[in-house]
PDB file of N, CA and C in Angstrom:
ATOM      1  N   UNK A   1      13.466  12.172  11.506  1.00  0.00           N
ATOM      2  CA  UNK A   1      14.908  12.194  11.533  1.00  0.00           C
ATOM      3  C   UNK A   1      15.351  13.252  12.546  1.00  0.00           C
ATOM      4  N   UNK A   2      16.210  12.622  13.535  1.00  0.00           N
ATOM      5  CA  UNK A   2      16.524  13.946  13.957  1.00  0.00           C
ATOM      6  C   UNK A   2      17.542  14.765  13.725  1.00  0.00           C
ATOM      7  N   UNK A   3      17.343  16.111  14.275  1.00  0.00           N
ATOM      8  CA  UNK A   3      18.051  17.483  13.639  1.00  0.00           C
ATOM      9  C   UNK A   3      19.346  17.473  13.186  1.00  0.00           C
ATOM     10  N   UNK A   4      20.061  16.896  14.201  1.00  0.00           N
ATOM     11  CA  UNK A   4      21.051  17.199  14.299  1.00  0.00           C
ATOM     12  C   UNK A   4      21.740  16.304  12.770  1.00  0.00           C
ATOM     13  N   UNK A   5      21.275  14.835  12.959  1.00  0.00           N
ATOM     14  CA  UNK A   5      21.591  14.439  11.841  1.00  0.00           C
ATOM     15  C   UNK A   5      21.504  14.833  10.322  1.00  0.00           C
ATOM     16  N   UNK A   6      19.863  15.493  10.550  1.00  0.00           N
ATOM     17  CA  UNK A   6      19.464  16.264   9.270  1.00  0.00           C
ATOM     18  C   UNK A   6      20.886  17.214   8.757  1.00  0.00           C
ATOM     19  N   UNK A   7      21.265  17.520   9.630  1.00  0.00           N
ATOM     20  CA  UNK A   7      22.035  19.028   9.508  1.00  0.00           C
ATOM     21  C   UNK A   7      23.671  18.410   8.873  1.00  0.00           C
ATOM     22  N   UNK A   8      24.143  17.099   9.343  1.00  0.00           N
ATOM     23  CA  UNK A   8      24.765  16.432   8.950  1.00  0.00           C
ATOM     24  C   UNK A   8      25.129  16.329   7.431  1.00  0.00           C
ATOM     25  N   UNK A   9      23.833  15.294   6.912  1.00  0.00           N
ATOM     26  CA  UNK A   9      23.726  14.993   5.970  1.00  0.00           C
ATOM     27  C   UNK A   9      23.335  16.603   4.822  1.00  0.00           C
ATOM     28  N   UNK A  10      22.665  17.643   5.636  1.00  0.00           N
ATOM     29  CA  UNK A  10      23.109  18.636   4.745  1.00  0.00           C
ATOM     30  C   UNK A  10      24.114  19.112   4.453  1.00  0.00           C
ATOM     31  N   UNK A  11      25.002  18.847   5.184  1.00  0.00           N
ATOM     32  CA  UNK A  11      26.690  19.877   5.397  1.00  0.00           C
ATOM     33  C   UNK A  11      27.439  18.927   4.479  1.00  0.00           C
ATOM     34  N   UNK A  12      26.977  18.020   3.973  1.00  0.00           N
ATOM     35  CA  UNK A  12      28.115  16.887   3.252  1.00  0.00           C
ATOM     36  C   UNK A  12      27.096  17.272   1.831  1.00  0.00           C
ATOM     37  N   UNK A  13      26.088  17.768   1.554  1.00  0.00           N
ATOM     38  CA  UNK A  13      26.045  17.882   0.346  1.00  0.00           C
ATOM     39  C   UNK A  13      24.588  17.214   0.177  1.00  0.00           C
ATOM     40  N   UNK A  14      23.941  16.667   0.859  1.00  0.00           N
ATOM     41  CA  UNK A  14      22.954  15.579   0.774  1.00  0.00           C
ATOM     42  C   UNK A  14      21.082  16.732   1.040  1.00  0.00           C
ATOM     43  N   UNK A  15      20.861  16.254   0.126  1.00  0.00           N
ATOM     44  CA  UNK A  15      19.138  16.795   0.605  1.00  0.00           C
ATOM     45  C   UNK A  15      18.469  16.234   1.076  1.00  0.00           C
ATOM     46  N   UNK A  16      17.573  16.312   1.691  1.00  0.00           N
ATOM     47  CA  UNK A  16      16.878  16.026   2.529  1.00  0.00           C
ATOM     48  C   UNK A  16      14.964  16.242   2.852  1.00  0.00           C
ATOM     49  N   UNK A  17      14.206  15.103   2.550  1.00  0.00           N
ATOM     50  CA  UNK A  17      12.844  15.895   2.180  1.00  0.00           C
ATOM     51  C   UNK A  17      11.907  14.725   2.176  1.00  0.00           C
ATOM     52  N   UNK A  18      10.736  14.934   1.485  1.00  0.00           N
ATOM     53  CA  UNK A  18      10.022  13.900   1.799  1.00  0.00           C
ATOM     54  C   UNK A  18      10.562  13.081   0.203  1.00  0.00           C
ATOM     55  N   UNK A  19       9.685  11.903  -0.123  1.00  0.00           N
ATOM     56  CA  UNK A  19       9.564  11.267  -1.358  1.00  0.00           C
ATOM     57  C   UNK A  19       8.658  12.311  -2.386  1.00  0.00           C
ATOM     58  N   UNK A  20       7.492  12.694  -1.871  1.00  0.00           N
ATOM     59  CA  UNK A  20       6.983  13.376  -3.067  1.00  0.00           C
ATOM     60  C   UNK A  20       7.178  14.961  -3.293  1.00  0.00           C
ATOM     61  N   UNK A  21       8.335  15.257  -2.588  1.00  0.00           N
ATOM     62  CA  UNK A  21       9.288  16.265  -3.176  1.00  0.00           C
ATOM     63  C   UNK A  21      10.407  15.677  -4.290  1.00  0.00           C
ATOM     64  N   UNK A  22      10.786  14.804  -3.847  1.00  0.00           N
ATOM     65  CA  UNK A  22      11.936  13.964  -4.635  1.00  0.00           C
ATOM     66  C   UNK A  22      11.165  13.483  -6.441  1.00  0.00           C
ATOM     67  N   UNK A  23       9.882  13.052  -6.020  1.00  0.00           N
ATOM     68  CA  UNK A  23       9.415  12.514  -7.139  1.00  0.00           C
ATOM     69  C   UNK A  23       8.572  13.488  -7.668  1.00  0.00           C
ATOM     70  N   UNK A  24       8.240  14.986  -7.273  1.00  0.00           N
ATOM     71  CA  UNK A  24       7.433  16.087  -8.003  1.00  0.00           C
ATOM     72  C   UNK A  24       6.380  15.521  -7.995  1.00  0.00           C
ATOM     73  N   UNK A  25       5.469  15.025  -6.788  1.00  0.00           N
ATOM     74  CA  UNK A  25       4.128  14.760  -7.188  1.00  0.00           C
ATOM     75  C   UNK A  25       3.192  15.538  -6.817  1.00  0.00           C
ATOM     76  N   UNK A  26       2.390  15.642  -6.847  1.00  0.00           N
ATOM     77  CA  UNK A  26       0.843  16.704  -7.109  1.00  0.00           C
ATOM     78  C   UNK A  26       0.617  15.833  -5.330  1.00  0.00           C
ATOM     79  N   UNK A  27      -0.361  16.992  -4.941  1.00  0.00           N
ATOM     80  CA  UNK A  27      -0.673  16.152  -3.531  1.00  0.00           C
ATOM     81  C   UNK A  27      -1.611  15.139  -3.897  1.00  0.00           C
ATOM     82  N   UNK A  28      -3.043  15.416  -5.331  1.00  0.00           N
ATOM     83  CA  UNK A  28      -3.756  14.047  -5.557  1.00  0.00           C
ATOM     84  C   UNK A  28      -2.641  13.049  -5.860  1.00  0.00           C
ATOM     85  N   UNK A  29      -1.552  13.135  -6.587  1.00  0.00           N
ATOM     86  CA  UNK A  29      -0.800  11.682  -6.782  1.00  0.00           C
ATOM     87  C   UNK A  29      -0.248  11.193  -5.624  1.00  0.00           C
ATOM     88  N   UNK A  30       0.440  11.893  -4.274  1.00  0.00           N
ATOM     89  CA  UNK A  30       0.476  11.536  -3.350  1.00  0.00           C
ATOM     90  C   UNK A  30      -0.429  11.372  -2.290  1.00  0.00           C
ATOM     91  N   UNK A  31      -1.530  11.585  -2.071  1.00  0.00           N
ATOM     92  CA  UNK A  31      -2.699  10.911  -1.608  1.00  0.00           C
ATOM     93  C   UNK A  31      -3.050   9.701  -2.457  1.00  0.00           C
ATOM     94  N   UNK A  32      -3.129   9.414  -3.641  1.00  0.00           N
ATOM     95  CA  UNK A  32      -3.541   8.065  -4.309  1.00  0.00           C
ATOM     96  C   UNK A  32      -2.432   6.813  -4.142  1.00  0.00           C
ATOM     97  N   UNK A  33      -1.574   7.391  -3.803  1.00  0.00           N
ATOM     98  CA  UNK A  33      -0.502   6.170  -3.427  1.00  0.00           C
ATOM     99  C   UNK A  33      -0.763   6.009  -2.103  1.00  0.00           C
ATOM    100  N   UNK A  34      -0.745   7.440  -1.112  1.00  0.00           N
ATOM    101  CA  UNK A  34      -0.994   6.762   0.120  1.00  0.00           C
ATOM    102  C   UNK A  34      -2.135   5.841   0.129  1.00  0.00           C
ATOM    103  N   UNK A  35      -2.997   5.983  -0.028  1.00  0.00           N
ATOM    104  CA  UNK A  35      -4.610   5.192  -0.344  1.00  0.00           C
ATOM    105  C   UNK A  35      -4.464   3.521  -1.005  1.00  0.00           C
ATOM    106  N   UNK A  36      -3.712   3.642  -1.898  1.00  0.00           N
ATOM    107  CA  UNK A  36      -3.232   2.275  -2.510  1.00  0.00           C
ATOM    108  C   UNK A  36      -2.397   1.276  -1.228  1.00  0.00           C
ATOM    109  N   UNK A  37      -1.418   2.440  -0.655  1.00  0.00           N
ATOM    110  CA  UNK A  37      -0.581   1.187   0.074  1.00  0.00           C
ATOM    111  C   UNK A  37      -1.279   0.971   1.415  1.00  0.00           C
ATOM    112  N   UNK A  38      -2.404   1.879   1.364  1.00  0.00           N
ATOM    113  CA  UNK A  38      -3.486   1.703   2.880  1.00  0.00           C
ATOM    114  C   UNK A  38      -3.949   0.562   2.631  1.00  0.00           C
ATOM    115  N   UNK A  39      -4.778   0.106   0.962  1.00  0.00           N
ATOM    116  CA  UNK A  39      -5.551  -0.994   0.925  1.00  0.00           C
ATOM    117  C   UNK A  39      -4.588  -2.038   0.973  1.00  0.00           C
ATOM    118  N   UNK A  40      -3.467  -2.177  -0.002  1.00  0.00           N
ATOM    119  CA  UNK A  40      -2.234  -3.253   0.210  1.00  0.00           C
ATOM    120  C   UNK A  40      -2.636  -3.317   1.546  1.00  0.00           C
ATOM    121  N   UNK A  41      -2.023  -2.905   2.832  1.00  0.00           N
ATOM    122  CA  UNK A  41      -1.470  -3.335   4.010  1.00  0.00           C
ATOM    123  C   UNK A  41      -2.830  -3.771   4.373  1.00  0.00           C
ATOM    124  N   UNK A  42      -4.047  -3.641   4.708  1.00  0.00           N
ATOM    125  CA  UNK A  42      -5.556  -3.685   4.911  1.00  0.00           C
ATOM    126  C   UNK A  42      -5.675  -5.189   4.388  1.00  0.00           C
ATOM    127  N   UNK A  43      -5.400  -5.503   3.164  1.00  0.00           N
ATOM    128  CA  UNK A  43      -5.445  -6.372   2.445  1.00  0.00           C
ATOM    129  C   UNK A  43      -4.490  -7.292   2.916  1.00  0.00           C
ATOM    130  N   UNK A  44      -3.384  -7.529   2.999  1.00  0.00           N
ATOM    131  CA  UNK A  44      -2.437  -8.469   3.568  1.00  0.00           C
ATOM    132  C   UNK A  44      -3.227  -8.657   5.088  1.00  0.00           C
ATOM    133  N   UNK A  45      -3.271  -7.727   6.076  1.00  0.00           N
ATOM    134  CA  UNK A  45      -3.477  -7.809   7.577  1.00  0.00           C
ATOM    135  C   UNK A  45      -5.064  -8.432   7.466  1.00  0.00           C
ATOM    136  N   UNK A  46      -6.193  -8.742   6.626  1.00  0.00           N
ATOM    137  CA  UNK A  46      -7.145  -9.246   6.529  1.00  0.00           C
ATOM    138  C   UNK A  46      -6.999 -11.539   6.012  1.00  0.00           C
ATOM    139  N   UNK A  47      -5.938 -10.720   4.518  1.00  0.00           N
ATOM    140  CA  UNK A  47      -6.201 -12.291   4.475  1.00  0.00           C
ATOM    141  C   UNK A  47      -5.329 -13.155   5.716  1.00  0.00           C
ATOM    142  N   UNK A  48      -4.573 -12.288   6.539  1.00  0.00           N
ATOM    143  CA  UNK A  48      -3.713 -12.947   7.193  1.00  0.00           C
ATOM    144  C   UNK A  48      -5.117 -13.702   8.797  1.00  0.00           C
ATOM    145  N   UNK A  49      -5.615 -12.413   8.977  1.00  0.00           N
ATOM    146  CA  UNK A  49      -6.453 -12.888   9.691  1.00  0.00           C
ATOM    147  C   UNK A  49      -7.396 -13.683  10.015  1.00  0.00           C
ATOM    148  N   UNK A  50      -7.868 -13.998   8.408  1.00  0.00           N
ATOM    149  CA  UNK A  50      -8.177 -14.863   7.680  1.00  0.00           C
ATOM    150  C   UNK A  50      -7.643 -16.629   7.641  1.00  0.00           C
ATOM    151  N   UNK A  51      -6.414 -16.160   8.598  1.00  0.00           N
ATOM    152  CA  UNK A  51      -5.739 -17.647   8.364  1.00  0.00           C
ATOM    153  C   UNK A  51      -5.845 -18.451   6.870  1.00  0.00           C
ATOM    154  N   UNK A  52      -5.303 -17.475   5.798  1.00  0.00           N
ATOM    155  CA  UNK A  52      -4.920 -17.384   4.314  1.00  0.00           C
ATOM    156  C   UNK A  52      -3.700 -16.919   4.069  1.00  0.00           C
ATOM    157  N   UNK A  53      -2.897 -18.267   3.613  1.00  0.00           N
ATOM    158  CA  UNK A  53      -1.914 -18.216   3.004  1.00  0.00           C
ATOM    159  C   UNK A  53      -1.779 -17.276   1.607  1.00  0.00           C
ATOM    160  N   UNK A  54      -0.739 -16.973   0.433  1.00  0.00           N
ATOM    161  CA  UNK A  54      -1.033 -16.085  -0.390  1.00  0.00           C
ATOM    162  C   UNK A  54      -1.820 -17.409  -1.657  1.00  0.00           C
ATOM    163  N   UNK A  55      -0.934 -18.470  -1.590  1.00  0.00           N
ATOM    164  CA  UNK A  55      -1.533 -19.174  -2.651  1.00  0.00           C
ATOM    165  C   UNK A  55      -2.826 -18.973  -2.713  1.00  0.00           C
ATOM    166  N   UNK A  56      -3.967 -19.992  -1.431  1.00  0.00           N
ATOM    167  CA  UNK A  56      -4.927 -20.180  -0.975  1.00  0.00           C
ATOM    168  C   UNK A  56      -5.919 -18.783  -1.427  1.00  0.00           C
ATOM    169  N   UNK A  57      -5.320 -18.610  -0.999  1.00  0.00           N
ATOM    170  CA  UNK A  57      -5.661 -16.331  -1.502  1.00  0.00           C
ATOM    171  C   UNK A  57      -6.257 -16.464  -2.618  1.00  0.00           C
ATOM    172  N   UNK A  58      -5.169 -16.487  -3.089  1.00  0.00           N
ATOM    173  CA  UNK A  58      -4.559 -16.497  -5.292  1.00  0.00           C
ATOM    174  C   UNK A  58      -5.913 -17.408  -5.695  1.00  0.00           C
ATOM    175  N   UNK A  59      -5.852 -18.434  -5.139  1.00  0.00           N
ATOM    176  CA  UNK A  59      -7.224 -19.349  -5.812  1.00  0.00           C
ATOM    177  C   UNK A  59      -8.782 -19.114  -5.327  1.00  0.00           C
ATOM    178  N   UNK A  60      -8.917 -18.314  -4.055  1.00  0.00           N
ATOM    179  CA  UNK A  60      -9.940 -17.562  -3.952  1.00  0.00           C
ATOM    180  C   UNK A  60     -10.433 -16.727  -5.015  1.00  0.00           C
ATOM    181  N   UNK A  61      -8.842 -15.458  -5.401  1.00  0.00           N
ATOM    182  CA  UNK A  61      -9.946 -14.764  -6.368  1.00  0.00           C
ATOM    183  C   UNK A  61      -9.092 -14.836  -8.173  1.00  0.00           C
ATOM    184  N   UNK A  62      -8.592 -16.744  -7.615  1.00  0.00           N
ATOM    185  CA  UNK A  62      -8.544 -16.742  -9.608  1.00  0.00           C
ATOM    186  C   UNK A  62      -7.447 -15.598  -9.887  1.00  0.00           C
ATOM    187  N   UNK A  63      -6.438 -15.822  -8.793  1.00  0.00           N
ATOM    188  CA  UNK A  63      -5.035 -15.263  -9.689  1.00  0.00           C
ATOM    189  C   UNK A  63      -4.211 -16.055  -9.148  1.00  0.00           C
ATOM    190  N   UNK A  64      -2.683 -15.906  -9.076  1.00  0.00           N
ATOM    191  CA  UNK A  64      -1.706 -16.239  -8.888  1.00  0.00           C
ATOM    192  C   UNK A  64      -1.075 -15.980  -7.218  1.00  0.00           C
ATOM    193  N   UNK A  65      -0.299 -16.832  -6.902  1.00  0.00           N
ATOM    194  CA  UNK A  65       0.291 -16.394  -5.593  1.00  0.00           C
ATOM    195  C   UNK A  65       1.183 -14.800  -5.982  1.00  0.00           C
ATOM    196  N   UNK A  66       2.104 -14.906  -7.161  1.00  0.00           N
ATOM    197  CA  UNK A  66       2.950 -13.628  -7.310  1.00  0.00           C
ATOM    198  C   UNK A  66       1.842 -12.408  -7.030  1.00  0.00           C
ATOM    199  N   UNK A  67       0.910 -12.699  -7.809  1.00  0.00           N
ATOM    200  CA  UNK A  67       0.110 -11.208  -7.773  1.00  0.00           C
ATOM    201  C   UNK A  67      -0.110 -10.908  -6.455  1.00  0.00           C
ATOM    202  N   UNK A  68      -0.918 -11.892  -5.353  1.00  0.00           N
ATOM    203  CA  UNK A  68      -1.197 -11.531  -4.482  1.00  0.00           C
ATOM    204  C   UNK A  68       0.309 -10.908  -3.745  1.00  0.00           C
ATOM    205  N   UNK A  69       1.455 -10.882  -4.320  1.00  0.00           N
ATOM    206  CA  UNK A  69       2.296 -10.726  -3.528  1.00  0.00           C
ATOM    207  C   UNK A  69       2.560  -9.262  -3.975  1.00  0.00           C
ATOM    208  N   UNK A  70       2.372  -8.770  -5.715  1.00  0.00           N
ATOM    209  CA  UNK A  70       2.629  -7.985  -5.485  1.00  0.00           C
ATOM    210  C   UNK A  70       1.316  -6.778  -4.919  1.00  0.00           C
ATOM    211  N   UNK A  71       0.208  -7.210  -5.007  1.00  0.00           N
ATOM    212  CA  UNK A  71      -0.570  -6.621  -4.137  1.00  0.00           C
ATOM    213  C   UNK A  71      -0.671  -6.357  -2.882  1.00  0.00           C
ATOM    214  N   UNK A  72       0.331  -6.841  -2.158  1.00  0.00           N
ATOM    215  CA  UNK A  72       0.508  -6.630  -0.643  1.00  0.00           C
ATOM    216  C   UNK A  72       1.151  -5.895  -0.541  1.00  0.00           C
ATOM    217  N   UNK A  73       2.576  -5.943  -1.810  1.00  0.00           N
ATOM    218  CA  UNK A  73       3.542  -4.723  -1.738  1.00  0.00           C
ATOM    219  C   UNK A  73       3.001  -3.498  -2.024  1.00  0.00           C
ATOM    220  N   UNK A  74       1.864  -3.423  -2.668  1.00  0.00           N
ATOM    221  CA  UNK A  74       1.465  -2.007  -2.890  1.00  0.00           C
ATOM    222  C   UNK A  74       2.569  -1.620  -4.464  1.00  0.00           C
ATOM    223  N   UNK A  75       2.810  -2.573  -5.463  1.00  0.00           N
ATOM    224  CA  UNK A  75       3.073  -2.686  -6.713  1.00  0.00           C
ATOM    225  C   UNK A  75       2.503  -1.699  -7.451  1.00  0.00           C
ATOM    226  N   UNK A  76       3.246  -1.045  -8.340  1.00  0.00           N
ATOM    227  CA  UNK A  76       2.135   0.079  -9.503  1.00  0.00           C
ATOM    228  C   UNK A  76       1.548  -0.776  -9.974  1.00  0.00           C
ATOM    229  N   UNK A  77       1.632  -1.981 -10.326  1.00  0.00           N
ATOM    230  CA  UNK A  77       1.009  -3.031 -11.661  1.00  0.00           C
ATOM    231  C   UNK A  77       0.146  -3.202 -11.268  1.00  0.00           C
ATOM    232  N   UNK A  78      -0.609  -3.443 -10.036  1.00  0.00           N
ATOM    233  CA  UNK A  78      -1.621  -3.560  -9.230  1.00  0.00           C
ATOM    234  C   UNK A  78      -2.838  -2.189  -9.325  1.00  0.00           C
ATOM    235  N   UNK A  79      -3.860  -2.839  -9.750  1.00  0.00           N
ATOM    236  CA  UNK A  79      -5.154  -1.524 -10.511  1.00  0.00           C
ATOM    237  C   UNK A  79      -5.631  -1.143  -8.513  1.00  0.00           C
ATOM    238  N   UNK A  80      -6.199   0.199  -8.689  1.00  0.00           N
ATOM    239  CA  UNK A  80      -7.115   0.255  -7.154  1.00  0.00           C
ATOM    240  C   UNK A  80      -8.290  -0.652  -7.017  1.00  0.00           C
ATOM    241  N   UNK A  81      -9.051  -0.956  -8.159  1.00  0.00           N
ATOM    242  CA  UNK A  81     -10.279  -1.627  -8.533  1.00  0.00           C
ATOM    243  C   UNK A  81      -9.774  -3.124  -8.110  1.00  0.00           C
ATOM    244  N   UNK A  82      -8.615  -4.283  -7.912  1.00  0.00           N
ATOM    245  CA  UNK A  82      -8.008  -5.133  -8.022  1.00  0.00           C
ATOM    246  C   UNK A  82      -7.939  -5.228  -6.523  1.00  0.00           C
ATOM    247  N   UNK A  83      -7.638  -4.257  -5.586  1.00  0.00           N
ATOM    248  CA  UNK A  83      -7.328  -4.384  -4.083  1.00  0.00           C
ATOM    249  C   UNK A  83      -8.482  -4.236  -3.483  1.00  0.00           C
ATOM    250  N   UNK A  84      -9.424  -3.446  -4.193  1.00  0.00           N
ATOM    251  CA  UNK A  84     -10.868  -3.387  -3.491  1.00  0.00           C
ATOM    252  C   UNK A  84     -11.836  -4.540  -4.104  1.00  0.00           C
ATOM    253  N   UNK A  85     -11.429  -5.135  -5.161  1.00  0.00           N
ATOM    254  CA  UNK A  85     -12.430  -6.764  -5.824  1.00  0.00           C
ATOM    255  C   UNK A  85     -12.158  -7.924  -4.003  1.00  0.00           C
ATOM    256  N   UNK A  86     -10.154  -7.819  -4.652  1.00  0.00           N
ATOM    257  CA  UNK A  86     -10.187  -8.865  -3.495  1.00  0.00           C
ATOM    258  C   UNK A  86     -10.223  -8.510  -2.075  1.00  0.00           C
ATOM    259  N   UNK A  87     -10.545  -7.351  -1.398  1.00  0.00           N
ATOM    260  CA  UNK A  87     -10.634  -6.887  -0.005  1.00  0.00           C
ATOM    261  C   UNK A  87     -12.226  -7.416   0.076  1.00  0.00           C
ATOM    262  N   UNK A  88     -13.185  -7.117  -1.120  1.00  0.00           N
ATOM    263  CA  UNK A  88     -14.490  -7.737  -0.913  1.00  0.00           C
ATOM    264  C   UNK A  88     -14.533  -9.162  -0.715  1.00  0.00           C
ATOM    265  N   UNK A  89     -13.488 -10.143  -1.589  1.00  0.00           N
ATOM    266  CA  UNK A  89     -13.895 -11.172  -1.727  1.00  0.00           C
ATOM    267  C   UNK A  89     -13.200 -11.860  -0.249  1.00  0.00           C
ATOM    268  N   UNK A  90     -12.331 -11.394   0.267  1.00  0.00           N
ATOM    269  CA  UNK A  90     -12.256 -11.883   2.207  1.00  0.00           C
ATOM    270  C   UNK A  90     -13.328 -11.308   2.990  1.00  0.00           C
ATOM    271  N   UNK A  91     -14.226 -10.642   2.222  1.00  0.00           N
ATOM    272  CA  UNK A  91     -15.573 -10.342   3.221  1.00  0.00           C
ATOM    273  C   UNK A  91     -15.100  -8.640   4.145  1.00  0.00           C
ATOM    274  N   UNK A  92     -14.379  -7.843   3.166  1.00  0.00           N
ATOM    275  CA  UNK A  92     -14.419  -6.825   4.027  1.00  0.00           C
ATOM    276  C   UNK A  92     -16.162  -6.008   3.577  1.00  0.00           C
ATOM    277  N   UNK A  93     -16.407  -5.242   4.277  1.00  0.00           N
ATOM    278  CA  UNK A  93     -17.379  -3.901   4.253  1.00  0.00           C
ATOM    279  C   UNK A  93     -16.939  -2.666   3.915  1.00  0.00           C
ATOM    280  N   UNK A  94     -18.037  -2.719   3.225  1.00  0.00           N
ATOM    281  CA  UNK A  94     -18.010  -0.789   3.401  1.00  0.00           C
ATOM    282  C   UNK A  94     -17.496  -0.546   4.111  1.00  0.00           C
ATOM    283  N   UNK A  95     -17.753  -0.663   5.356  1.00  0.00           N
ATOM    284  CA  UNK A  95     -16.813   0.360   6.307  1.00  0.00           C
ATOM    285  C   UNK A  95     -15.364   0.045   6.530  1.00  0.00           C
ATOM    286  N   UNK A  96     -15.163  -1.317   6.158  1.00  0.00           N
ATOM    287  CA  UNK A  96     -14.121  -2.164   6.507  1.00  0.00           C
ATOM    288  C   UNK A  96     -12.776  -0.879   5.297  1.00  0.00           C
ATOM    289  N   UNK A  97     -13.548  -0.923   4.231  1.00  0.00           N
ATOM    290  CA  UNK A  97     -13.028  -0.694   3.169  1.00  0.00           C
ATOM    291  C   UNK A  97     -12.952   1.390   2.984  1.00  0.00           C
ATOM    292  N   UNK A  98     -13.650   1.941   3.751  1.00  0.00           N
ATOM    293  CA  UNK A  98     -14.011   3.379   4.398  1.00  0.00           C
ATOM    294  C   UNK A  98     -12.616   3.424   4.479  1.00  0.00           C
ATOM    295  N   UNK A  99     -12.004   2.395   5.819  1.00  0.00           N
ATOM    296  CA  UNK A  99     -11.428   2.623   7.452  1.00  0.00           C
ATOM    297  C   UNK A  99      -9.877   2.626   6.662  1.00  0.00           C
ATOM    298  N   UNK A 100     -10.150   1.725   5.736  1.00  0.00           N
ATOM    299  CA  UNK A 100      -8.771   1.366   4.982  1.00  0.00           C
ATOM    300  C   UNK A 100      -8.246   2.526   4.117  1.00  0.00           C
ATOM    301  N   UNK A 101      -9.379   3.284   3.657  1.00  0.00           N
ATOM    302  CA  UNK A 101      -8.436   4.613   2.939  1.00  0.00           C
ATOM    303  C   UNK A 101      -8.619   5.556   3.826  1.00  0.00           C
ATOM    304  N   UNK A 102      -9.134   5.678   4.454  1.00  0.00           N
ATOM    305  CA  UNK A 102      -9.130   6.840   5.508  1.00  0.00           C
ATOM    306  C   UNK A 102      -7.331   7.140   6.143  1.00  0.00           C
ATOM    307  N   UNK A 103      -6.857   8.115   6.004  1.00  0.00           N
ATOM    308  CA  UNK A 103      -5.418   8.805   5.735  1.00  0.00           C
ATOM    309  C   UNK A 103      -4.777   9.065   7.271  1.00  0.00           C
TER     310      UNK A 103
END
């Protein structure tokens, strides 16, 4: 953001900061979300490459199109164990799967 605006939105009353100031999180809880929405996006940009629709997806690994959808969003409802089952089952790697939480 820049300054000047920052300074704006302070002078009217408004704060200004990251999200996990706003939400009081511990840096492990904000590293585990970043990490989650790494595999989400990893995960969408794979099955896409994949030339996989979400349904098509969904019946690969025996769920639903919604889920896969909210697994792309990076959803709380969505387990870490759930983004790394189906990142295996499009054939990522170890490393594939390294590269994806790597920050």
């Amino acid at each position: 953001m820049k300054q000047s605006k920052r300074k704006k939105l302070e002078t009217k009353g408004w704060k200004v900061g990251a999200a996990a100031d706003f939400l009081n999180l511990t840096p492990e809880e904000e590293l585990f979300i970043d990490m989650k929405i790494s595999l989400s996006r990893s995960l969408k940009e794979l099955r896409i490459r994949k030339r996989l629709n979400q349904v098509d997806f969904a019946k690969l690994i025996k769920s639903s199109q919604s889920r896969v959808a909210k697994m792309e969003a990076g959803s709380a409802s969505v387990s870490f164990d759930l983004l790394i089952k189906s990142l295996l089952a499009l054939g990522a790697s170890e490393k594939d799967l390294a590269k994806a939480i790597r920050l």
